[in-house]
Protein backbone atom coordinates (compact mmCIF):
# COMPACT_ATOMS: atom_id res chain seq x y z
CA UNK A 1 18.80 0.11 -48.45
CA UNK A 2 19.35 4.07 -47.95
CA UNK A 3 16.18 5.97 -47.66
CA UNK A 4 15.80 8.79 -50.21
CA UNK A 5 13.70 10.40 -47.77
CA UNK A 6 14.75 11.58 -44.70
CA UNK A 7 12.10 11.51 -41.77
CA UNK A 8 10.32 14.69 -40.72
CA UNK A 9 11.91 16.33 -37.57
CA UNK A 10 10.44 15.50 -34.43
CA UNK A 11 9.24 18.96 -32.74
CA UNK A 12 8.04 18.43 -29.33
CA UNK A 13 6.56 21.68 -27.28
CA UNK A 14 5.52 19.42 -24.03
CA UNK A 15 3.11 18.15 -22.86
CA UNK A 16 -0.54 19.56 -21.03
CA UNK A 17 -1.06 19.62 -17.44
CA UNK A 18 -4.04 18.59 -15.86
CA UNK A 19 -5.76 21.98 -15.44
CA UNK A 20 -9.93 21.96 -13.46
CA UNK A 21 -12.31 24.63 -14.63
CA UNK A 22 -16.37 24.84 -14.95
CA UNK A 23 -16.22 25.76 -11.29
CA UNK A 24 -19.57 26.87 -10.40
CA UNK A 25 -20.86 28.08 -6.64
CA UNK A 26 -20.35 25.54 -3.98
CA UNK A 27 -18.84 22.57 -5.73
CA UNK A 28 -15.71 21.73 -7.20
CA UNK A 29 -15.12 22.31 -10.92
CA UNK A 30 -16.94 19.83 -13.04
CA UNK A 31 -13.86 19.29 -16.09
CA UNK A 32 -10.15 19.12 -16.38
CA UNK A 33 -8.29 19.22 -19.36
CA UNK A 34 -6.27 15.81 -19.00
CA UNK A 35 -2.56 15.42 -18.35
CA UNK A 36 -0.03 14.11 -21.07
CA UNK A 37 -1.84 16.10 -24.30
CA UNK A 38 0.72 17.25 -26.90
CA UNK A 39 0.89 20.80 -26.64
CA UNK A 40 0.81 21.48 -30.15
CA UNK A 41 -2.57 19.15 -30.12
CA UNK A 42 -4.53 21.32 -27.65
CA UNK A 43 -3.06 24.10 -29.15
CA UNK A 44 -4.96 22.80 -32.35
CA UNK A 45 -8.20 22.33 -30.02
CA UNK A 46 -8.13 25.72 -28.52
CA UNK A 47 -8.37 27.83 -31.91
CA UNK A 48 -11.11 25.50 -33.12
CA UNK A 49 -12.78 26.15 -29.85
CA UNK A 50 -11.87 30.50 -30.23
CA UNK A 51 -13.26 29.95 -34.07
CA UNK A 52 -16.38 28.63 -32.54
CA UNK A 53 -16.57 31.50 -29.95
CA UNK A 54 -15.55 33.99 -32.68
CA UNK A 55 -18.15 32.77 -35.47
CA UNK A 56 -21.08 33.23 -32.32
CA UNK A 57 -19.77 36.04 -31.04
CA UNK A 58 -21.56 38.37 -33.64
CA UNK A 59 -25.05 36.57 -32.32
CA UNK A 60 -24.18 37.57 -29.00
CA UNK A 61 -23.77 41.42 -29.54
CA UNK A 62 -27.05 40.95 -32.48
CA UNK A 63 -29.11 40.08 -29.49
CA UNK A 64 -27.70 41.95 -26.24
CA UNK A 65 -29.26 45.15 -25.05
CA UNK A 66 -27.07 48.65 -25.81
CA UNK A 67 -25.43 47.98 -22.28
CA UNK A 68 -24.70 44.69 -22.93
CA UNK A 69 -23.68 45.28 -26.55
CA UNK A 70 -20.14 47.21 -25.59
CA UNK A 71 -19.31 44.01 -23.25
CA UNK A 72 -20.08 41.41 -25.84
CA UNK A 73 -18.07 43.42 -28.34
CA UNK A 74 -15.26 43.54 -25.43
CA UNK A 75 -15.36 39.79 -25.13
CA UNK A 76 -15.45 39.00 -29.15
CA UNK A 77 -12.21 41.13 -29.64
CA UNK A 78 -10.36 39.40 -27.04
CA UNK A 79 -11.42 36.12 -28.74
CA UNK A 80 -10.39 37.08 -31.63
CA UNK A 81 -7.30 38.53 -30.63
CA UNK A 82 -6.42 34.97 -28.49
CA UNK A 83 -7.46 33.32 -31.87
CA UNK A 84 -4.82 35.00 -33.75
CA UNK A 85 -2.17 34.21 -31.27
CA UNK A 86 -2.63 30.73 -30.97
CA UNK A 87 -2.92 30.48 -35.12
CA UNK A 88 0.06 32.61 -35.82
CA UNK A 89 1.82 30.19 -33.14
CA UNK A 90 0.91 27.29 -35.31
CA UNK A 91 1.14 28.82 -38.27
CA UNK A 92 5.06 29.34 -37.43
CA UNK A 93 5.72 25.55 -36.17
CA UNK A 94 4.27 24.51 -39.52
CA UNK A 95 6.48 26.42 -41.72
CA UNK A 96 9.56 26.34 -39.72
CA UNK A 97 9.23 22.70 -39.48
CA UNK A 98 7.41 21.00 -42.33
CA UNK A 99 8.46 23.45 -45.30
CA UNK A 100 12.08 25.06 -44.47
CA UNK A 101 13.29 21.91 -41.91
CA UNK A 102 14.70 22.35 -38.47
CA UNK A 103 17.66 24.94 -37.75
C-alpha cells in the first residue's frame, strides 16, 4: 500500500551537553542541565523559562529602590531580548520545516 502521506522531515539540531551551574561560594555547583536533550527541546525550555523571567521582571523594577531600578530594567531588557532570539529561532524551524518542507 503507498502512503498518501509522506512523513514529516526529520530536523535534528544536536543534542545538549551536560553543562553545571547554581555554583554558590565554596561548593561545587548544585545542577547540570543533562547530556543527550534535543536541542530544539531545551530550546523550547529556555523561552518558557525567559517568559517566566520576563512576566516577573516588571515586579522586580516595581519594588527596587531608584538605584536598583536602572539595573533591574538592565536585566529585563536583556531577557527579553534573549527571549526573542531563542523564539524567532523556533519560530523559523517551525515554518521552514512543518509548513514549506525541507530544502
Amino acid at each position: 500500500m503507498k502512503k498518501l502521506v509522506p512523513d514529516p522531515p526529520t530536523f535534528n539540531l544536536g543534542q545538549t551537553a551536560e553543562t553545571h551551574f547554581g555554583a554558590c561560594d565554596g561548593h561545587a555547583p548544585l545542577f547540570s542541565v543533562r547530556p543527550g536533550i534535543s536541542a530544539e527541546d531545551a530550546l523550547v525550555h529556555a523561552a518558557l523559562y525567559l517568559k517566566c523571567a520576563s512576566d516577573t521582571g516588571p515586579q522586580v523594577v516595581e519594588h527596587s529602590n531608584e538605584v536598583g531600578r536602572g539595573f533591574a530594567w538592565s536585566t529585563l531588557h536583556s531577557v527579553q531580548m534573549a527571549r526573542a532570539l531563542i523564539e524567532a529561532v523556533l519560530d523559523g524551524i517551525e515554518a521552514r520545516y512543518l509548513h514549506a518542507g525541507p530544502r
